[in-house]
Protein backbone atom coordinates (compact mmCIF):
# COMPACT_ATOMS: atom_id res chain seq x y z
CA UNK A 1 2.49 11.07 6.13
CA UNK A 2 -0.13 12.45 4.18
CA UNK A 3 -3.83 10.67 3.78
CA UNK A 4 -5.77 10.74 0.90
CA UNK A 5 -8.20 9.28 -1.29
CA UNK A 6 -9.09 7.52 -4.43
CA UNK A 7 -12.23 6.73 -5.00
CA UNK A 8 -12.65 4.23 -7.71
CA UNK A 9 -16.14 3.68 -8.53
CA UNK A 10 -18.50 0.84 -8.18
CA UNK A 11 -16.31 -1.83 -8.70
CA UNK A 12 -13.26 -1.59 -6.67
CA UNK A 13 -13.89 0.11 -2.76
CA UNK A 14 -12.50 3.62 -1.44
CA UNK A 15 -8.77 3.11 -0.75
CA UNK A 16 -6.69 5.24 1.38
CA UNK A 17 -3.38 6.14 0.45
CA UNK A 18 -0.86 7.80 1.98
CA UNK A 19 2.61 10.05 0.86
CA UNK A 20 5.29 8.69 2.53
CA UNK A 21 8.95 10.29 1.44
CA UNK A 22 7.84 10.89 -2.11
CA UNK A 23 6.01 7.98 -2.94
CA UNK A 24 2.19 7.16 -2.21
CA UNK A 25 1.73 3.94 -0.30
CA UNK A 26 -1.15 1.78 0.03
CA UNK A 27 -2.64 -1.08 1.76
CA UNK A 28 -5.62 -3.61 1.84
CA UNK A 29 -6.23 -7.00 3.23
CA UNK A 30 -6.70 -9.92 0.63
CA UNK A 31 -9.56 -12.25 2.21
CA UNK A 32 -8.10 -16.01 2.15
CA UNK A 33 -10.43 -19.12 2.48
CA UNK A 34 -9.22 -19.98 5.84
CA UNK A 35 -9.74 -17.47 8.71
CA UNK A 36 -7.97 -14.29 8.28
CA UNK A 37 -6.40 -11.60 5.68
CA UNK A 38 -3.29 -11.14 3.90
CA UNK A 39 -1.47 -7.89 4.12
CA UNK A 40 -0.52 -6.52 0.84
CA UNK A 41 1.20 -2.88 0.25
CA UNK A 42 1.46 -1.07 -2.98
CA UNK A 43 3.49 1.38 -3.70
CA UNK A 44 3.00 3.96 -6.22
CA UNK A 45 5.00 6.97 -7.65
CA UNK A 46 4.38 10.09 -9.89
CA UNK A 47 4.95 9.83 -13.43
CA UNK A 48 4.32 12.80 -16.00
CA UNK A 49 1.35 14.75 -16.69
CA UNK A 50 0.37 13.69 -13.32
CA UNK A 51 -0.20 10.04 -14.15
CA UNK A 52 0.41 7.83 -11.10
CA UNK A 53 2.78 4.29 -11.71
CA UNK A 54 2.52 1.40 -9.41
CA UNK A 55 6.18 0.82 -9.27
CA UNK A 56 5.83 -2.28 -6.03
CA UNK A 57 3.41 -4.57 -4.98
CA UNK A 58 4.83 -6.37 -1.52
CA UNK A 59 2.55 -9.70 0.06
CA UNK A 60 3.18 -10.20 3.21
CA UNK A 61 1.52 -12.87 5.84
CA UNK A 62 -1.40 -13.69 7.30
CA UNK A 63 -3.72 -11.91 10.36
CA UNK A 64 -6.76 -12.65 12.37
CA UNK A 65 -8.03 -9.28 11.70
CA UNK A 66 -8.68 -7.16 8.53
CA UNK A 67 -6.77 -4.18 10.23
CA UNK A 68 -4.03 -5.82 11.32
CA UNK A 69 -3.18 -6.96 8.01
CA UNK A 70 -4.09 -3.68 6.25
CA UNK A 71 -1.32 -1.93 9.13
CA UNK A 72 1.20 -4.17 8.02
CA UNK A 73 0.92 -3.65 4.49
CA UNK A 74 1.71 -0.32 5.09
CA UNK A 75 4.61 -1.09 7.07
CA UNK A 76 5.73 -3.44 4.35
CA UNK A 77 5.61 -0.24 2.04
CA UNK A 78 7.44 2.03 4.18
CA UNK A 79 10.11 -0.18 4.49
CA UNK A 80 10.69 -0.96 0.82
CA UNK A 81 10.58 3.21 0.58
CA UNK A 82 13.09 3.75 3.59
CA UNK A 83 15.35 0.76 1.57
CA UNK A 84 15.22 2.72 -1.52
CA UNK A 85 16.01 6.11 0.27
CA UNK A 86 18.76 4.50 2.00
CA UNK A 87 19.92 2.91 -1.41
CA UNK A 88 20.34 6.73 -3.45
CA UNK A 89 22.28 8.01 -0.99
């Protein structure tokens, strides 16, 4: 697995990204009122002229911990990848 980076201004933080089988996965931690983060994993192909698509977005539960949730977001995306693999061949 591969880490990058997209910066994306002011507005929106630093996100790492990773390529994972083809695809380049992401993860962040959605703040919730009560204590705690939801994991959520994005997962993102190539598309032409270099363009990148978001082709899943995958919620899953909630942690104590930013990085927890942020790990299994990326989890959630490798999984959906490895399902897809498994489903072409």
């Amino acid at each position: 697995m591969k880490e990058c980076s997209f910066l994306n201004g002011s507005y929106i933080p630093a996100l790492t990204v990773y390529e994972y089988l083809g695809y380049i996965i992401s993860a962040w931690a959605r703040p919730e009122f009560t204590n705690g983060s939801t994991s959520v994993g994005i997962v993102y192909e190539r598309g032409q002229f270099g363009s990148i698509i978001q082709v899943k977005r995958i919620e899953g539960r909630s942690f104590e911990s930013k990085e927890e949730a942020e790990q299994h977001g990326l989890k959630l995306c490798k999984e959906w990848v490895d399902d897809q693999k498994s489903r072409s061949t």
